[in-house]
C-alpha atoms as a PDB file:
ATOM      1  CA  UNK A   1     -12.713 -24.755  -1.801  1.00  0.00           C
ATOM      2  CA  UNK A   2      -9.489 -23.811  -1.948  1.00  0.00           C
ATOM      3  CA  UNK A   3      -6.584 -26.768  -2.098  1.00  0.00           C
ATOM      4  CA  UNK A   4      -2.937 -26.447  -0.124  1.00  0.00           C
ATOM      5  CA  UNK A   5      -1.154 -25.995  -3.700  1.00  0.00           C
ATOM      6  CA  UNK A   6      -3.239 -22.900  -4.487  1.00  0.00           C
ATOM      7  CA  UNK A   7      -2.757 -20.901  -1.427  1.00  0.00           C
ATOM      8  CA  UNK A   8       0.781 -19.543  -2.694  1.00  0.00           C
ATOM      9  CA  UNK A   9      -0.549 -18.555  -6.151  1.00  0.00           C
ATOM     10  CA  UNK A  10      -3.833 -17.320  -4.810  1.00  0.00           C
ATOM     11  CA  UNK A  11      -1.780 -14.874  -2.073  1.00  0.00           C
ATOM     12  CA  UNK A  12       0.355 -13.783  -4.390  1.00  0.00           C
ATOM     13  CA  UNK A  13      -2.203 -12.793  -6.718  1.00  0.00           C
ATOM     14  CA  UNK A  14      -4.385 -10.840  -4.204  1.00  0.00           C
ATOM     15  CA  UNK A  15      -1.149  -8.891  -3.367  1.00  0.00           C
ATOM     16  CA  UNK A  16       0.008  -8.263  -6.788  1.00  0.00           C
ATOM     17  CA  UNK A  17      -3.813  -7.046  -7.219  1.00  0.00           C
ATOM     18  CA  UNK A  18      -4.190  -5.391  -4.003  1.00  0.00           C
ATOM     19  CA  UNK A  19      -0.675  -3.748  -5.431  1.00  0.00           C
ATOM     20  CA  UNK A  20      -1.555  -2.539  -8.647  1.00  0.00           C
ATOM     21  CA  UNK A  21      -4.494  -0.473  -7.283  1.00  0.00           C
ATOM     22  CA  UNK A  22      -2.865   1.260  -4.971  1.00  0.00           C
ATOM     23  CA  UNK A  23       0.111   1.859  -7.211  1.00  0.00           C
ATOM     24  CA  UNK A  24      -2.223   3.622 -10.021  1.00  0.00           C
ATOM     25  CA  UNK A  25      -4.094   5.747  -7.015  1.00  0.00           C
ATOM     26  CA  UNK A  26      -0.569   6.494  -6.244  1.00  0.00           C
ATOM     27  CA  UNK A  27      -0.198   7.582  -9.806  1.00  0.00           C
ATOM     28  CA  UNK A  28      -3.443   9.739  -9.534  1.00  0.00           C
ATOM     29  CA  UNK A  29      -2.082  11.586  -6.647  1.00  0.00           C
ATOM     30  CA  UNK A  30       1.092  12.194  -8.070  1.00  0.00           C
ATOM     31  CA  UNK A  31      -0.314  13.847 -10.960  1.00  0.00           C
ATOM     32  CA  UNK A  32      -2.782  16.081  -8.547  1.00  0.00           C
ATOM     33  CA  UNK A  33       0.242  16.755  -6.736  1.00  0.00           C
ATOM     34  CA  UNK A  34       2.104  17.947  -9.577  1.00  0.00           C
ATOM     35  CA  UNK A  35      -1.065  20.339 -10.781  1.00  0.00           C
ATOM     36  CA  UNK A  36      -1.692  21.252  -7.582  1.00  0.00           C
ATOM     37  CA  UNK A  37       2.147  22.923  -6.808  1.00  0.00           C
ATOM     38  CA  UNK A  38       2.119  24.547 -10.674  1.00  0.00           C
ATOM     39  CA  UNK A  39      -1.470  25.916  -9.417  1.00  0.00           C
ATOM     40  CA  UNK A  40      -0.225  27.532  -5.647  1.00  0.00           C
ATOM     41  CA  UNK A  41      -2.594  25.408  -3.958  1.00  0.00           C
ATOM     42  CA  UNK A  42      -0.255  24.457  -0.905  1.00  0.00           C
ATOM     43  CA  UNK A  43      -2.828  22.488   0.708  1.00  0.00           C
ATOM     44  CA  UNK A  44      -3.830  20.799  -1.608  1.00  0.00           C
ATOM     45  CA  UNK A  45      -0.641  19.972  -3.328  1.00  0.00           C
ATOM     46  CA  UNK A  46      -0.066  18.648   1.095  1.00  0.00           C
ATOM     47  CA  UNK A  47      -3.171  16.384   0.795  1.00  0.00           C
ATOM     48  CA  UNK A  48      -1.731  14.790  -2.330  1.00  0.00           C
ATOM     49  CA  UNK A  49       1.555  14.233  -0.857  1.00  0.00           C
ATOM     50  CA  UNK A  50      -0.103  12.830   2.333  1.00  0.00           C
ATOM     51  CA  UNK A  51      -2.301  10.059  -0.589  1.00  0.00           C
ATOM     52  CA  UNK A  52       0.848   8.994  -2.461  1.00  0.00           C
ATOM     53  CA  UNK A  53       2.590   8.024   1.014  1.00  0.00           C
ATOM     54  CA  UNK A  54      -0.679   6.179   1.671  1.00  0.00           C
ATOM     55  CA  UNK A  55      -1.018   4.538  -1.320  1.00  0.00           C
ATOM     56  CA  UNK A  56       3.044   3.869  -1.136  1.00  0.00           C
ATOM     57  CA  UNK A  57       2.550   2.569   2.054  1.00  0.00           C
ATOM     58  CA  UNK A  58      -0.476  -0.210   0.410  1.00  0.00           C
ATOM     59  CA  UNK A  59       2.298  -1.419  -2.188  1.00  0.00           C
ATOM     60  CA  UNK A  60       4.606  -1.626   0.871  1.00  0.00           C
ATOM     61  CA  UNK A  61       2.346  -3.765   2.691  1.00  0.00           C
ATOM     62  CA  UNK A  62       1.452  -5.912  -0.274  1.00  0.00           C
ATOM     63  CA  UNK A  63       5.460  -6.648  -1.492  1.00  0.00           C
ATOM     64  CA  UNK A  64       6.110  -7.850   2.460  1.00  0.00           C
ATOM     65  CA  UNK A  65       3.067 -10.210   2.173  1.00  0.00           C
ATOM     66  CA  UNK A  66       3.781 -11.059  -1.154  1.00  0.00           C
ATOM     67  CA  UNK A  67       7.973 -12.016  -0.238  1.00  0.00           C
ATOM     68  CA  UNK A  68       7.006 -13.758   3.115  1.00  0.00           C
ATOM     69  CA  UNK A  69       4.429 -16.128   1.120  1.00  0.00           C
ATOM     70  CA  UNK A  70       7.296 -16.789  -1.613  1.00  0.00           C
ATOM     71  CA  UNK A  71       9.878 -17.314   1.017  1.00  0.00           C
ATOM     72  CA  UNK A  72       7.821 -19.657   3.455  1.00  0.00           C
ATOM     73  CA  UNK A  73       5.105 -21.401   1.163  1.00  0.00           C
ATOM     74  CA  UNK A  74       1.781 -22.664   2.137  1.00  0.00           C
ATOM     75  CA  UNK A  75       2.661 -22.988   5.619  1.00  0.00           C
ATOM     76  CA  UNK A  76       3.447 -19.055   5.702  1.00  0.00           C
ATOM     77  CA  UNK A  77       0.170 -18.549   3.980  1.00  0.00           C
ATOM     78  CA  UNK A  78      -1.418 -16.936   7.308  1.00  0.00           C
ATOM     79  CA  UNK A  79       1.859 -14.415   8.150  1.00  0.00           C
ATOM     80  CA  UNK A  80       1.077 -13.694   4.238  1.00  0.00           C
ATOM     81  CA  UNK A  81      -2.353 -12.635   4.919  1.00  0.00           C
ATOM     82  CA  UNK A  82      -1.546 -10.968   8.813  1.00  0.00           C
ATOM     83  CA  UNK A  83       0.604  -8.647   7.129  1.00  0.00           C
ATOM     84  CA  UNK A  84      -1.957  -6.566   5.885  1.00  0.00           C
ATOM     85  CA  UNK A  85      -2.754  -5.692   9.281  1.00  0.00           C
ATOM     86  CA  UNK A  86       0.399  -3.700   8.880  1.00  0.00           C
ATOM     87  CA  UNK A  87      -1.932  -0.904   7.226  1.00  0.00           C
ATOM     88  CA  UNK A  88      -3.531   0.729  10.073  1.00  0.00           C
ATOM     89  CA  UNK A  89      -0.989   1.560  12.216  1.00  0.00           C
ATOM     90  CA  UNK A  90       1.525   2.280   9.501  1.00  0.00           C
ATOM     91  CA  UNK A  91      -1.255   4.865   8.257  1.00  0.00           C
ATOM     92  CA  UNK A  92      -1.847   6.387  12.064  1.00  0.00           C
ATOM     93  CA  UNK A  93       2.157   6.815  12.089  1.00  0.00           C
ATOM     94  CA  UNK A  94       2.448   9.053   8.290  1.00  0.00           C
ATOM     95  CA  UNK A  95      -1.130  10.474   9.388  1.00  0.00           C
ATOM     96  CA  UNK A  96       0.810  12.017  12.628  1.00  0.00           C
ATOM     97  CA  UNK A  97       3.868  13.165  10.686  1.00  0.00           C
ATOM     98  CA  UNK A  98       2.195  14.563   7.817  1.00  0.00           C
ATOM     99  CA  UNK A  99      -0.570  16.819  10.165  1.00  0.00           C
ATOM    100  CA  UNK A 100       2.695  17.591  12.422  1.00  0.00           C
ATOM    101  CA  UNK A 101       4.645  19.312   9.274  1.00  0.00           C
ATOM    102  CA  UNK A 102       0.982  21.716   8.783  1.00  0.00           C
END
């Protein structure tokens, strides 16, 4: 069970986790993107684009959970963890742009 004086550490770690993985996918993509523009491939080189804003928008996600659980403690512990729930329609919004700019 987790105690009140943990909930801080523990949501900062899950973001700073949750963070770092999207931030080296990020990485991945860039360097896809890269090959894929020296290569021609277009659409390809767009589907890498359209991962790194995904992934960006992940590490996005994770710093606003991570600053409103600094900022407000334990008792901002469940904002923390709502954030997340940023994802989905951040995603739907830079799913629309990117398939509008095709």
């Amino acid at each position: 069970m987790i105690r009140n004086d943990q909930v801080v550490p523990a949501m900062v770690l899950y973001g700073l986790g949750f963070m770092a993985m999207f931030a080296l996918l990020g990485v991945l993509y860039a360097t896809a993107w890269r090959r894929c523009r020296r290569a021609g491939a277009a659409a390809r080189a767009a589907d890498a684009l359209e991962g790194i804003g995904h992934c960006a928008i992940h590490v996005l996600v994770a710093l606003i959970s991570i600053a409103v659980v600094l900022i407000g403690g334990g008792r901002a512990a469940l904002a923390s963890g709502l954030c997340y729930t940023l994802n989905a329609p951040l995603h739907v919004i830079l799913r629309k742009i990117a398939r509008q700019r095709r």
